[in-house]
ModelCIF file with pLDDT and N, C-alpha, C, O atoms, coordinates in Angstrom:
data_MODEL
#
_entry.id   MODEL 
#
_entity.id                         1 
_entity.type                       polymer 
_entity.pdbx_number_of_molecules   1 
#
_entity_poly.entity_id                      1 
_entity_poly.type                           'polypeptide(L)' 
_entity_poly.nstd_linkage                   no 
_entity_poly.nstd_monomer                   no 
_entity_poly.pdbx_seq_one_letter_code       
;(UNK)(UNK)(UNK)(UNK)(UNK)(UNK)(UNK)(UNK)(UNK)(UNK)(UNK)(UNK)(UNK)(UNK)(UNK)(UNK)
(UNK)(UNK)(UNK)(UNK)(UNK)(UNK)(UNK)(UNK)(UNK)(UNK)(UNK)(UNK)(UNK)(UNK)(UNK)(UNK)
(UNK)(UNK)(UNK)(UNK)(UNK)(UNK)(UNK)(UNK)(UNK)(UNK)(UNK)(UNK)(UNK)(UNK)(UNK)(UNK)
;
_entity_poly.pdbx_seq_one_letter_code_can   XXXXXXXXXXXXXXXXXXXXXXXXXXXXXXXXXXXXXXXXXXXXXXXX 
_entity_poly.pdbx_strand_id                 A 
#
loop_
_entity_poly_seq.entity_id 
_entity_poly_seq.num 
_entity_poly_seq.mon_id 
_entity_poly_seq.hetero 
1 1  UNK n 
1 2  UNK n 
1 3  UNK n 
1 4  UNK n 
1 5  UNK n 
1 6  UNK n 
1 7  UNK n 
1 8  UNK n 
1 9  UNK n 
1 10 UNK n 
1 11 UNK n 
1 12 UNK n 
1 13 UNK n 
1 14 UNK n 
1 15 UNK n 
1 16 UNK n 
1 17 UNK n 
1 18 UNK n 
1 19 UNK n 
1 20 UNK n 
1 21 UNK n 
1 22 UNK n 
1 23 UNK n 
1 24 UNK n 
1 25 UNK n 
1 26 UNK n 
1 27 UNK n 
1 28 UNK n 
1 29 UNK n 
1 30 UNK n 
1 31 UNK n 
1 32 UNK n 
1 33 UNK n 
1 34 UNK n 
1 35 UNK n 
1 36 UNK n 
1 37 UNK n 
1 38 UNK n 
1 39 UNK n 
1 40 UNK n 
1 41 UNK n 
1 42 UNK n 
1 43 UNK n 
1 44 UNK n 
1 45 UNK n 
1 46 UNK n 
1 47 UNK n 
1 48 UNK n 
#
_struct_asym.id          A 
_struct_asym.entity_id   1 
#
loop_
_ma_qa_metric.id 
_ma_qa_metric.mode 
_ma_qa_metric.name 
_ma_qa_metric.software_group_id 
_ma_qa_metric.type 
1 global pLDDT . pLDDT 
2 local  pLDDT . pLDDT 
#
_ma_qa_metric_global.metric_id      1 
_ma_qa_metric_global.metric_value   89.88 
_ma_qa_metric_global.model_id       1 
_ma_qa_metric_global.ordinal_id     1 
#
loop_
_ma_qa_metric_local.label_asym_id 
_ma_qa_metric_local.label_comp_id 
_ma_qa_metric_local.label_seq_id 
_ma_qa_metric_local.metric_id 
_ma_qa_metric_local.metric_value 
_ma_qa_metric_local.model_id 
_ma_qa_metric_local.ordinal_id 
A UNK 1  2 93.00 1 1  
A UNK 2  2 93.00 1 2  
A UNK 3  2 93.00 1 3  
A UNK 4  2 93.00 1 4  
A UNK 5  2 93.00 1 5  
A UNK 6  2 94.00 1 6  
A UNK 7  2 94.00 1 7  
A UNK 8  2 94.00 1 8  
A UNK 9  2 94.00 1 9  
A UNK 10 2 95.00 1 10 
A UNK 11 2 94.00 1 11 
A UNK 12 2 94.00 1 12 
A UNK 13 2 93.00 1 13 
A UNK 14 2 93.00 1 14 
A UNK 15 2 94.00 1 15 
A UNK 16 2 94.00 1 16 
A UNK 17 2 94.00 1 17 
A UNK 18 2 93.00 1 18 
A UNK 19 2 93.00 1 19 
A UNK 20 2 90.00 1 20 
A UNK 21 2 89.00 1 21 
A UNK 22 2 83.00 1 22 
A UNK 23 2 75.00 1 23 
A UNK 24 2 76.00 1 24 
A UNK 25 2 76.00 1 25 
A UNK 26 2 76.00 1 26 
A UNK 27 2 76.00 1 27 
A UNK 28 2 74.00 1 28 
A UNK 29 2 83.00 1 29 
A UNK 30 2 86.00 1 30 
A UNK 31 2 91.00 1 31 
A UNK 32 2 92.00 1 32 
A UNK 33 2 94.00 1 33 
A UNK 34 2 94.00 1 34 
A UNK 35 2 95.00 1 35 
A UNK 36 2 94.00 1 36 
A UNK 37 2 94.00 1 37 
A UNK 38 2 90.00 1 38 
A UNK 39 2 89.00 1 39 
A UNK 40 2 91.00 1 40 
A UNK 41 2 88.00 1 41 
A UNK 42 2 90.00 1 42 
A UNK 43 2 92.00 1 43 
A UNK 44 2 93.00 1 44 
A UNK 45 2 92.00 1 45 
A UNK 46 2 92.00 1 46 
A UNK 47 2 90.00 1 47 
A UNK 48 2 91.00 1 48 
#
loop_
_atom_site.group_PDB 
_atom_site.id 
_atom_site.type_symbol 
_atom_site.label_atom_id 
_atom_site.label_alt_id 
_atom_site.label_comp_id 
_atom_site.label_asym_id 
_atom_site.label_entity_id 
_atom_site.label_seq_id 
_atom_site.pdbx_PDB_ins_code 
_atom_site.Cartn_x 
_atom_site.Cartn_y 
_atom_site.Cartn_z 
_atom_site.occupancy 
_atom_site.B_iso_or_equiv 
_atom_site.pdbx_formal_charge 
_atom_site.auth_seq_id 
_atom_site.auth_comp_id 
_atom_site.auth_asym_id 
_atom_site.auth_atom_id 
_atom_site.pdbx_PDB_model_num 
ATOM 1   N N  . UNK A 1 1  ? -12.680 3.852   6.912   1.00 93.00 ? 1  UNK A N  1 
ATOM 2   C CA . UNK A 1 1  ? -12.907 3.042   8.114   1.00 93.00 ? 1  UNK A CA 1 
ATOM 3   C C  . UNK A 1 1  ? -12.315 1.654   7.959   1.00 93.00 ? 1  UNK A C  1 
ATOM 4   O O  . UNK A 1 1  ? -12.220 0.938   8.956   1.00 93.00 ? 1  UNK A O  1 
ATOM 5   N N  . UNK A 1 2  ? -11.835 1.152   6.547   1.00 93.00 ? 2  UNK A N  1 
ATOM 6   C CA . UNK A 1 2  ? -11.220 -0.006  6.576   1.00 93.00 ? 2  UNK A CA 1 
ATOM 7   C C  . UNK A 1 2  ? -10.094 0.343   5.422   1.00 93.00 ? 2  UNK A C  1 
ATOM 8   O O  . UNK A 1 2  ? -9.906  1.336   4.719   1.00 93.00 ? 2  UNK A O  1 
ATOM 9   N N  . UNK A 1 3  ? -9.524  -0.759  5.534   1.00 93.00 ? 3  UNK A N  1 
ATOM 10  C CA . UNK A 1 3  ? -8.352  -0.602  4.460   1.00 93.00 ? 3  UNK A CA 1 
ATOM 11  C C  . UNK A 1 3  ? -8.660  -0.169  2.616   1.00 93.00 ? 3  UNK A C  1 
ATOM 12  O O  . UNK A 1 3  ? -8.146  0.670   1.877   1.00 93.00 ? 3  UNK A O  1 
ATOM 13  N N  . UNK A 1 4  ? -9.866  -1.332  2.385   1.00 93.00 ? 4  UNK A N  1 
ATOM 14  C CA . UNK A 1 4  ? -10.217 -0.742  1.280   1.00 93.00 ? 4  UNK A CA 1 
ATOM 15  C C  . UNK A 1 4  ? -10.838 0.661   0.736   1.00 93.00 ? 4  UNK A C  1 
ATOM 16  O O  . UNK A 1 4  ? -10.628 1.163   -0.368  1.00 93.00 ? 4  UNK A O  1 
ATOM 17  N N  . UNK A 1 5  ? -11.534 1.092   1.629   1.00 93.00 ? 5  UNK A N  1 
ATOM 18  C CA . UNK A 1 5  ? -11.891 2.647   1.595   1.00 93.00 ? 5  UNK A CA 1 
ATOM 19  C C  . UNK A 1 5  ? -10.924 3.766   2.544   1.00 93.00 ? 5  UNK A C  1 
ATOM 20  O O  . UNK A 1 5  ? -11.461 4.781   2.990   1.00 93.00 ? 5  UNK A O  1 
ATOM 21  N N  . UNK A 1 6  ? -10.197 3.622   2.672   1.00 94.00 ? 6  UNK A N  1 
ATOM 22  C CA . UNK A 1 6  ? -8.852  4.265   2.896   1.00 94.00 ? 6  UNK A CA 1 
ATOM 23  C C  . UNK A 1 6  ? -7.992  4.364   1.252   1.00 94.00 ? 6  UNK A C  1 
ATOM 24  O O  . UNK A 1 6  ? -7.577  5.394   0.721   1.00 94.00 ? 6  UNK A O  1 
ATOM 25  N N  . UNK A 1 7  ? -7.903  2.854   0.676   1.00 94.00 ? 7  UNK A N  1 
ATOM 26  C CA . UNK A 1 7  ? -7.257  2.974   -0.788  1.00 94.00 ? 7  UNK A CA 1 
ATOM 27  C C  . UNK A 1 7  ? -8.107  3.539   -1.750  1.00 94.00 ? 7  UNK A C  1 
ATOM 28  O O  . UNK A 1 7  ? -7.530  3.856   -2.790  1.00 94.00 ? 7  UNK A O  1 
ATOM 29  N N  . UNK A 1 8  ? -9.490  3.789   -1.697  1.00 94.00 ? 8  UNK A N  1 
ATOM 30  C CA . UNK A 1 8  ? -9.907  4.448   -2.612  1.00 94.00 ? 8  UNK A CA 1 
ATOM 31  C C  . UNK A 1 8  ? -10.248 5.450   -2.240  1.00 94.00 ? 8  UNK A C  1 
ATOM 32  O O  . UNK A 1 8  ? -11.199 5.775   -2.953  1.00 94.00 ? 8  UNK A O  1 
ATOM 33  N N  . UNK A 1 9  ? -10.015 6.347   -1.373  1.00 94.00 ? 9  UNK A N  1 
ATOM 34  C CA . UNK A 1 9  ? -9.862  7.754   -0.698  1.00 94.00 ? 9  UNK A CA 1 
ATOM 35  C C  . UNK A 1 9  ? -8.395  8.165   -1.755  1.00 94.00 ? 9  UNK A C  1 
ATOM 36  O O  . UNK A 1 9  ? -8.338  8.987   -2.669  1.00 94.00 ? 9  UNK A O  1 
ATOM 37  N N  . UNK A 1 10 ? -7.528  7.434   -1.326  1.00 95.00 ? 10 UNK A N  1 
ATOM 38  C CA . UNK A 1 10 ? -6.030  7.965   -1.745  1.00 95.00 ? 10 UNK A CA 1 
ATOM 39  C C  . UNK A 1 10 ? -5.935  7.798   -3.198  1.00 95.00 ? 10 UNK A C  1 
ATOM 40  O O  . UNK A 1 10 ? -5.338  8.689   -3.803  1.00 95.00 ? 10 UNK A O  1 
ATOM 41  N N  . UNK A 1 11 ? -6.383  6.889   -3.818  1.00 94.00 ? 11 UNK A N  1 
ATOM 42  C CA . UNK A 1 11 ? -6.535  7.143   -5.384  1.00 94.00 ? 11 UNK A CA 1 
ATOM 43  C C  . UNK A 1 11 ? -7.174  8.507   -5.722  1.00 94.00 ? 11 UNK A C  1 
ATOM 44  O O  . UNK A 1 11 ? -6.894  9.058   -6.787  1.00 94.00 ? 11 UNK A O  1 
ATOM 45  N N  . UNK A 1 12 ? -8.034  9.066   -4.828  1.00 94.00 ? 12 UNK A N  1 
ATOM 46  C CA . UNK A 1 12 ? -8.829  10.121  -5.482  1.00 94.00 ? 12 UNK A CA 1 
ATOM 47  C C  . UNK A 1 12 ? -7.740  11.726  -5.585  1.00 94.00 ? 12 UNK A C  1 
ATOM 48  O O  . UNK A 1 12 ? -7.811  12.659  -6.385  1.00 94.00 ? 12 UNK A O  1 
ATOM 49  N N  . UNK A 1 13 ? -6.880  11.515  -4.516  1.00 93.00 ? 13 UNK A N  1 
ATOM 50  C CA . UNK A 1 13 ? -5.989  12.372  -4.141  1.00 93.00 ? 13 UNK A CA 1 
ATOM 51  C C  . UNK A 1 13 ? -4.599  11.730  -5.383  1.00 93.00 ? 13 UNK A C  1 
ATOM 52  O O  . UNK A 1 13 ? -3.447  12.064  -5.107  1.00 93.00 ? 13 UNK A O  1 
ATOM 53  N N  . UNK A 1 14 ? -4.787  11.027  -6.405  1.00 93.00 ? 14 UNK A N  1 
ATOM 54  C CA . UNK A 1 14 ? -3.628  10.721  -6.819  1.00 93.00 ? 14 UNK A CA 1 
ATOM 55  C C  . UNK A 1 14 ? -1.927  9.748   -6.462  1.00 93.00 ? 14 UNK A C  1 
ATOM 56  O O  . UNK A 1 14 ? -0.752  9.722   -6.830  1.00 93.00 ? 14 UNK A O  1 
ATOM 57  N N  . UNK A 1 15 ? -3.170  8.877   -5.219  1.00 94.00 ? 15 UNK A N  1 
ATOM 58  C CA . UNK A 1 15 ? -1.985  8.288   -4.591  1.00 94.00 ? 15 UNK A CA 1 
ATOM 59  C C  . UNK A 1 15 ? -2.454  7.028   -5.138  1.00 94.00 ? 15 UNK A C  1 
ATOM 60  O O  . UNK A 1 15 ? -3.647  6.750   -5.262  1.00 94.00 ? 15 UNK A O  1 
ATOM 61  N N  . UNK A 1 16 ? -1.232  6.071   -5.547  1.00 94.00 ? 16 UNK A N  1 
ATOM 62  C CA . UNK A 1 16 ? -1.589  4.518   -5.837  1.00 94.00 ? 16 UNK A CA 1 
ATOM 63  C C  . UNK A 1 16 ? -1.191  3.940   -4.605  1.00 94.00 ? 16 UNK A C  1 
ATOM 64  O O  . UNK A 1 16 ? -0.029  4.247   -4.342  1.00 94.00 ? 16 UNK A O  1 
ATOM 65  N N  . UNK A 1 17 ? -1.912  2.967   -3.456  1.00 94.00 ? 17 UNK A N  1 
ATOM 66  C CA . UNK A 1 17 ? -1.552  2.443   -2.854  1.00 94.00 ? 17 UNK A CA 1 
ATOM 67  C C  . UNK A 1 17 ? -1.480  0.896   -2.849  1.00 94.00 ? 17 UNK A C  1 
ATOM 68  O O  . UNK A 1 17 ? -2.358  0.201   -3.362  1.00 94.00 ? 17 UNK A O  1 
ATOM 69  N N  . UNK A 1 18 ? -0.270  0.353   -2.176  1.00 93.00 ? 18 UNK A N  1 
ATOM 70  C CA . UNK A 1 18 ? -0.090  -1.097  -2.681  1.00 93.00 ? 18 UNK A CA 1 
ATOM 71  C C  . UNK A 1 18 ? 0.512   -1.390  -1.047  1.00 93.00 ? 18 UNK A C  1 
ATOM 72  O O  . UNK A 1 18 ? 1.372   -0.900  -0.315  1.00 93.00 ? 18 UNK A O  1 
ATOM 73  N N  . UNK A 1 19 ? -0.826  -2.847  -0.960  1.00 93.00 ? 19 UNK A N  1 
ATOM 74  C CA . UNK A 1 19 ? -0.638  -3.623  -0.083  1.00 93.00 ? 19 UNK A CA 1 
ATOM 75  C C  . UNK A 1 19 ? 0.190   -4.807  -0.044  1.00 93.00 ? 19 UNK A C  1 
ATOM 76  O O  . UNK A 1 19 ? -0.471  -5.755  -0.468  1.00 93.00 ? 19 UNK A O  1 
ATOM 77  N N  . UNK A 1 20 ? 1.070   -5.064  0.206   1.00 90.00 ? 20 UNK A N  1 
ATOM 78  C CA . UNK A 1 20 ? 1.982   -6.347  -0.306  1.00 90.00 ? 20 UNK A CA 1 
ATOM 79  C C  . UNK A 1 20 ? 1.679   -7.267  1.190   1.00 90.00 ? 20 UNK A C  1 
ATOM 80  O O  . UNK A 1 20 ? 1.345   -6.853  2.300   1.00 90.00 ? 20 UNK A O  1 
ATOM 81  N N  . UNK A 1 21 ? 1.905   -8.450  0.779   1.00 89.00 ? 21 UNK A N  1 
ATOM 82  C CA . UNK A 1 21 ? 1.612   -9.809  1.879   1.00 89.00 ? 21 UNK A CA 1 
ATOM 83  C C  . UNK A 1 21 ? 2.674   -10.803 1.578   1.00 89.00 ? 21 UNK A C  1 
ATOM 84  O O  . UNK A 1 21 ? 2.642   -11.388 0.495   1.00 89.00 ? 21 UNK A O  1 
ATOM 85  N N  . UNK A 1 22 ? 3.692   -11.065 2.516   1.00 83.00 ? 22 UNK A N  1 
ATOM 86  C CA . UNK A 1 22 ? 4.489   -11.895 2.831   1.00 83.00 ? 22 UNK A CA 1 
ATOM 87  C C  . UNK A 1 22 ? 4.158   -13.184 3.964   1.00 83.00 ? 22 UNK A C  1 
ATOM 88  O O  . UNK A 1 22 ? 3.790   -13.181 5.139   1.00 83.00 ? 22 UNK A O  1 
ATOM 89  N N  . UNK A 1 23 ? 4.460   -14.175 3.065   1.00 75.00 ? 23 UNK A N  1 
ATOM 90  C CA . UNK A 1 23 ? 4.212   -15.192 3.940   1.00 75.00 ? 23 UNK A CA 1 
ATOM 91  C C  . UNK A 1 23 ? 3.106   -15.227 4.381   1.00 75.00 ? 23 UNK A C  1 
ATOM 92  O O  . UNK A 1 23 ? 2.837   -14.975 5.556   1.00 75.00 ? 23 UNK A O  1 
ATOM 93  N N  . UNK A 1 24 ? 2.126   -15.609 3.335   1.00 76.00 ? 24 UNK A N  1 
ATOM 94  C CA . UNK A 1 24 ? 0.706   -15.031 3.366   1.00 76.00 ? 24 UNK A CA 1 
ATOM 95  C C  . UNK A 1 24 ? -0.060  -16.489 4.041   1.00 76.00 ? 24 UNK A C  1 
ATOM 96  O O  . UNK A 1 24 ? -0.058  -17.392 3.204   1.00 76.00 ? 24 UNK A O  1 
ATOM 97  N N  . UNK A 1 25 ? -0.490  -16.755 4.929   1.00 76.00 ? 25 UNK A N  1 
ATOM 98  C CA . UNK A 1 25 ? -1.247  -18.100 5.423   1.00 76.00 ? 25 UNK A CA 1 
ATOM 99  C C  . UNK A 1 25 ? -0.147  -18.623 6.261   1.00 76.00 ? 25 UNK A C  1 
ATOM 100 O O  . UNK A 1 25 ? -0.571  -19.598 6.882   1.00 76.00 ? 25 UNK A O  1 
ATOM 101 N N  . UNK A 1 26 ? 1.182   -18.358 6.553   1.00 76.00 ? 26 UNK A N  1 
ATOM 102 C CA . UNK A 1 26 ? 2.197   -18.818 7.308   1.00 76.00 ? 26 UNK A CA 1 
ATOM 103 C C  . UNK A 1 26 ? 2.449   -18.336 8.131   1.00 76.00 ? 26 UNK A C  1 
ATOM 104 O O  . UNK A 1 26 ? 2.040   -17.184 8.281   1.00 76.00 ? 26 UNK A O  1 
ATOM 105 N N  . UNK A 1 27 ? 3.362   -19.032 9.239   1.00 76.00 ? 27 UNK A N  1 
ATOM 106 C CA . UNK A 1 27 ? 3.582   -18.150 10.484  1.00 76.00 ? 27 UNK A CA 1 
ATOM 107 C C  . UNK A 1 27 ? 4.535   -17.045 10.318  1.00 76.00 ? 27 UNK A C  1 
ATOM 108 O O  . UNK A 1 27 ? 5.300   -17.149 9.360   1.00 76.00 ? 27 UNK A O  1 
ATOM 109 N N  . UNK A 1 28 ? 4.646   -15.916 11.130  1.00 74.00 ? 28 UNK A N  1 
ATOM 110 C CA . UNK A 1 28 ? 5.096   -14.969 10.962  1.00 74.00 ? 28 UNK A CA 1 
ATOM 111 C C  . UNK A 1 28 ? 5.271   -13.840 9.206   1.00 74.00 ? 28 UNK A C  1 
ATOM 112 O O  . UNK A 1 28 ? 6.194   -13.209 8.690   1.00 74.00 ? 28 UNK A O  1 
ATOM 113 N N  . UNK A 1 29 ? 3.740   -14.134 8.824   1.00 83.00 ? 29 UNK A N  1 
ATOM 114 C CA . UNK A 1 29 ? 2.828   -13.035 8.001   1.00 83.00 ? 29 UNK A CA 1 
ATOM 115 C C  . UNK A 1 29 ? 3.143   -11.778 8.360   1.00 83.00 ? 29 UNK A C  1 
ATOM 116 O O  . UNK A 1 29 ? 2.873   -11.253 9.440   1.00 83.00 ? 29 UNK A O  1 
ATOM 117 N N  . UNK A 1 30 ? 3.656   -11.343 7.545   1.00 86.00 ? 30 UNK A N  1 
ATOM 118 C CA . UNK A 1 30 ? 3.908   -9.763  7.569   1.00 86.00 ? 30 UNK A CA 1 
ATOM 119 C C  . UNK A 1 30 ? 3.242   -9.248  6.311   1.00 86.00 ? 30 UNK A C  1 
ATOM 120 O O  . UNK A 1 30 ? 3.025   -9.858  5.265   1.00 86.00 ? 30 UNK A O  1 
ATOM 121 N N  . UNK A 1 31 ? 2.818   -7.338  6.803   1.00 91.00 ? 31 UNK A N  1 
ATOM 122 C CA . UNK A 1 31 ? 1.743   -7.060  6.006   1.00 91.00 ? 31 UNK A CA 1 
ATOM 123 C C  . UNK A 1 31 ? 2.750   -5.605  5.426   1.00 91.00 ? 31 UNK A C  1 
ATOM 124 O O  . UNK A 1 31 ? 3.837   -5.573  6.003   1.00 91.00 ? 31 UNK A O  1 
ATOM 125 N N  . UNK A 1 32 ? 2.634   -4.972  4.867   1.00 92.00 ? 32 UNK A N  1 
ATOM 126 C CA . UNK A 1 32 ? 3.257   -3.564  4.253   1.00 92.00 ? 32 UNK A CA 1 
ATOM 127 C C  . UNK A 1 32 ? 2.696   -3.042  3.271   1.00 92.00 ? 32 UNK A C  1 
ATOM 128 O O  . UNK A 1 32 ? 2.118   -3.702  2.408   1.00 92.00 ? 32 UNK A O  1 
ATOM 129 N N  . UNK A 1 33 ? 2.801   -1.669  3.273   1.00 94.00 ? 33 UNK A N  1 
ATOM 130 C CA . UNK A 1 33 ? 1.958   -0.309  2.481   1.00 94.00 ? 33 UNK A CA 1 
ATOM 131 C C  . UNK A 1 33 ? 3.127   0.162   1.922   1.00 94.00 ? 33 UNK A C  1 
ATOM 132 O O  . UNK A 1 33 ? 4.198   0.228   2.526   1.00 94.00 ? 33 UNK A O  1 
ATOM 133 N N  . UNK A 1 34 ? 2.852   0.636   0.264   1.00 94.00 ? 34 UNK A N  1 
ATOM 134 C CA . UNK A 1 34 ? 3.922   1.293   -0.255  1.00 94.00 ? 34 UNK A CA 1 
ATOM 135 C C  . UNK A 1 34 ? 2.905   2.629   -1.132  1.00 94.00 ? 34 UNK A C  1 
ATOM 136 O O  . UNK A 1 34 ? 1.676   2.679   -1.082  1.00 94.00 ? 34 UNK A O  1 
ATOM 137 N N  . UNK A 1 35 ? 3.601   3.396   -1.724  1.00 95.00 ? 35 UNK A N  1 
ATOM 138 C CA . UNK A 1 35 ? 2.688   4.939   -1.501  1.00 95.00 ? 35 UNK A CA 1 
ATOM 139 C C  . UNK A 1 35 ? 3.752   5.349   -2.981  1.00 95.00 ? 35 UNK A C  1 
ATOM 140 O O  . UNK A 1 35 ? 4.974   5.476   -3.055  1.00 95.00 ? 35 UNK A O  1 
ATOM 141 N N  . UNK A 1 36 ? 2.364   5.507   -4.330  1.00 94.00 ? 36 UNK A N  1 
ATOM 142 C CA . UNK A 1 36 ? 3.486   6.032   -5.292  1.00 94.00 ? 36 UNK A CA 1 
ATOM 143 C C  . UNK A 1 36 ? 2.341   6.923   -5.953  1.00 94.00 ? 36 UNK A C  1 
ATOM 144 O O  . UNK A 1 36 ? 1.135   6.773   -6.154  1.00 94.00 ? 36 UNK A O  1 
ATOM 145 N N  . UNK A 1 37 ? 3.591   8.244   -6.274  1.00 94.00 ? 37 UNK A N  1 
ATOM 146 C CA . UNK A 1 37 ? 2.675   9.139   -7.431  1.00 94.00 ? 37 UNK A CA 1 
ATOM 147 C C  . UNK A 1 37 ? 2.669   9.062   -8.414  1.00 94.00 ? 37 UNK A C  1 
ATOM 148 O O  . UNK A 1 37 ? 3.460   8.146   -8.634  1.00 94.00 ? 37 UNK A O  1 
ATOM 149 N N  . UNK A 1 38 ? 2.060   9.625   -9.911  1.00 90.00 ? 38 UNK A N  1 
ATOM 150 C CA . UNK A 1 38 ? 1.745   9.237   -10.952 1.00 90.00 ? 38 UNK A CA 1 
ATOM 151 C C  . UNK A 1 38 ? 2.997   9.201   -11.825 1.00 90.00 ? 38 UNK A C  1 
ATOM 152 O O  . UNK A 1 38 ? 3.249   8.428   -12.749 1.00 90.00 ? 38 UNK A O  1 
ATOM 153 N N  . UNK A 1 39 ? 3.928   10.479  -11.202 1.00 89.00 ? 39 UNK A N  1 
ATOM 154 C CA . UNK A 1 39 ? 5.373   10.507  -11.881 1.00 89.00 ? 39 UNK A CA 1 
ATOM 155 C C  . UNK A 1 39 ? 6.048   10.317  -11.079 1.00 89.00 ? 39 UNK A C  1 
ATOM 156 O O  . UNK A 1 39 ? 6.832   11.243  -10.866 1.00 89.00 ? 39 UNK A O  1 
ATOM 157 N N  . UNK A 1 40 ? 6.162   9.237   -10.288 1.00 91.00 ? 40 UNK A N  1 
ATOM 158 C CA . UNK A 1 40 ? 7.150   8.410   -10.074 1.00 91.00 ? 40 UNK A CA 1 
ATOM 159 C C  . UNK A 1 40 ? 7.407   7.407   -10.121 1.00 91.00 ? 40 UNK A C  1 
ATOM 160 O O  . UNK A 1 40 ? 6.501   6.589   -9.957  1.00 91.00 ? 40 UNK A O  1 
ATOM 161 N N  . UNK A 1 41 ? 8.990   6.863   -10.409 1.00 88.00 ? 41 UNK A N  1 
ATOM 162 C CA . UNK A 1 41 ? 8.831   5.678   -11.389 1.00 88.00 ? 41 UNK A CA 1 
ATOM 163 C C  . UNK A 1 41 ? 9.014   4.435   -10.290 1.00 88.00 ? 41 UNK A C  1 
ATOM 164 O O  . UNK A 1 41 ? 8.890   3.286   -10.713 1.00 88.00 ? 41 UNK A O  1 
ATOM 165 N N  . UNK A 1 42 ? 9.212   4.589   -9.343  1.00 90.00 ? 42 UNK A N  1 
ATOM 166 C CA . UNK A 1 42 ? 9.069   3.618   -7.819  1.00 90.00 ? 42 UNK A CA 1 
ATOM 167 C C  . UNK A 1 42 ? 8.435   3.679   -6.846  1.00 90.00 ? 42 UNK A C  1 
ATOM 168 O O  . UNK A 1 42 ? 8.929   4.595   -6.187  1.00 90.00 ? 42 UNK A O  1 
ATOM 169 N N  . UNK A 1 43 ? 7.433   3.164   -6.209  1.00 92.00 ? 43 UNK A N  1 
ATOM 170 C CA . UNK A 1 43 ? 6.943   3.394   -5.082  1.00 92.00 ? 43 UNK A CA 1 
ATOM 171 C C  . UNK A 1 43 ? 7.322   4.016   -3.541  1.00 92.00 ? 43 UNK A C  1 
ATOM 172 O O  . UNK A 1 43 ? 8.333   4.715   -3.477  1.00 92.00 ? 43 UNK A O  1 
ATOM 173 N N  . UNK A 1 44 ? 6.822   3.866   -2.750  1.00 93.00 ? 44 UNK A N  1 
ATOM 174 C CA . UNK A 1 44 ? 7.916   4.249   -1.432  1.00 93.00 ? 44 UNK A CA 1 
ATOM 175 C C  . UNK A 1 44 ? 7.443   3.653   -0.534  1.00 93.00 ? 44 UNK A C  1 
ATOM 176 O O  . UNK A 1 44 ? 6.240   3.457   -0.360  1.00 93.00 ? 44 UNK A O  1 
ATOM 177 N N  . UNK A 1 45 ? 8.537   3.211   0.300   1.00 92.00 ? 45 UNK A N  1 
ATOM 178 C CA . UNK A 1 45 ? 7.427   2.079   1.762   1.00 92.00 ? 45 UNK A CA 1 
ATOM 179 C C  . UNK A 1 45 ? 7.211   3.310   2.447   1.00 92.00 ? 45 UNK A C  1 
ATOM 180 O O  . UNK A 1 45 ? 7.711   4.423   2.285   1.00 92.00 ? 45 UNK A O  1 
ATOM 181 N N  . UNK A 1 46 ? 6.030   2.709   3.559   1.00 92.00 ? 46 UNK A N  1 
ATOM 182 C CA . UNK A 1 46 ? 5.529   3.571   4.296   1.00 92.00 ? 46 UNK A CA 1 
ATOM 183 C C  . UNK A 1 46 ? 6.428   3.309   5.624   1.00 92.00 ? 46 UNK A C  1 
ATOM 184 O O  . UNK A 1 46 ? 6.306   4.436   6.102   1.00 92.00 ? 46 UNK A O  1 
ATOM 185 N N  . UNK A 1 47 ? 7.016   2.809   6.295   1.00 90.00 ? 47 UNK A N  1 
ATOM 186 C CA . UNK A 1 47 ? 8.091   2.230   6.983   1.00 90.00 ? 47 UNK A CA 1 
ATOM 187 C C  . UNK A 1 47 ? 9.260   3.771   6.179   1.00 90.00 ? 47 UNK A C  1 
ATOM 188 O O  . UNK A 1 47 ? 10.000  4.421   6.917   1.00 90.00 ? 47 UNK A O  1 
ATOM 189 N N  . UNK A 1 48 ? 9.175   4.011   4.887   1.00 91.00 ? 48 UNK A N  1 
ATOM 190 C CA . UNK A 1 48 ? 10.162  5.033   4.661   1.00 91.00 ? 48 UNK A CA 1 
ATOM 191 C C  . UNK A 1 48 ? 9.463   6.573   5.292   1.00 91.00 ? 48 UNK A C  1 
ATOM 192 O O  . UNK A 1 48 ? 10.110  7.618   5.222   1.00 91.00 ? 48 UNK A O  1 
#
């Protein structure tokens, strides 16, 4: 129901999820989700 229990849903399934924050307190703050499995050696945007 929120972001943090959404990320610990997907850990349980083996997903690491990573919230990244740009321009964090500034105007035009942008937010992004990246989605990686245990053997892989890079993440993936969710935008991919």
């Amino acid at each position: 129901v929120d972001l943090d229990g959404f990320v610990e849903v997907m850990s349980e399934h083996d997903v690491t999820v990573n919230h990244r924050v740009s321009r964090a307190g500034k105007p035009g703050e942008k937010h992004a989700l990246s989605y990686r499995l245990d053997d892989m050696k890079t993440p993936v945007r969710g935008t991919t």
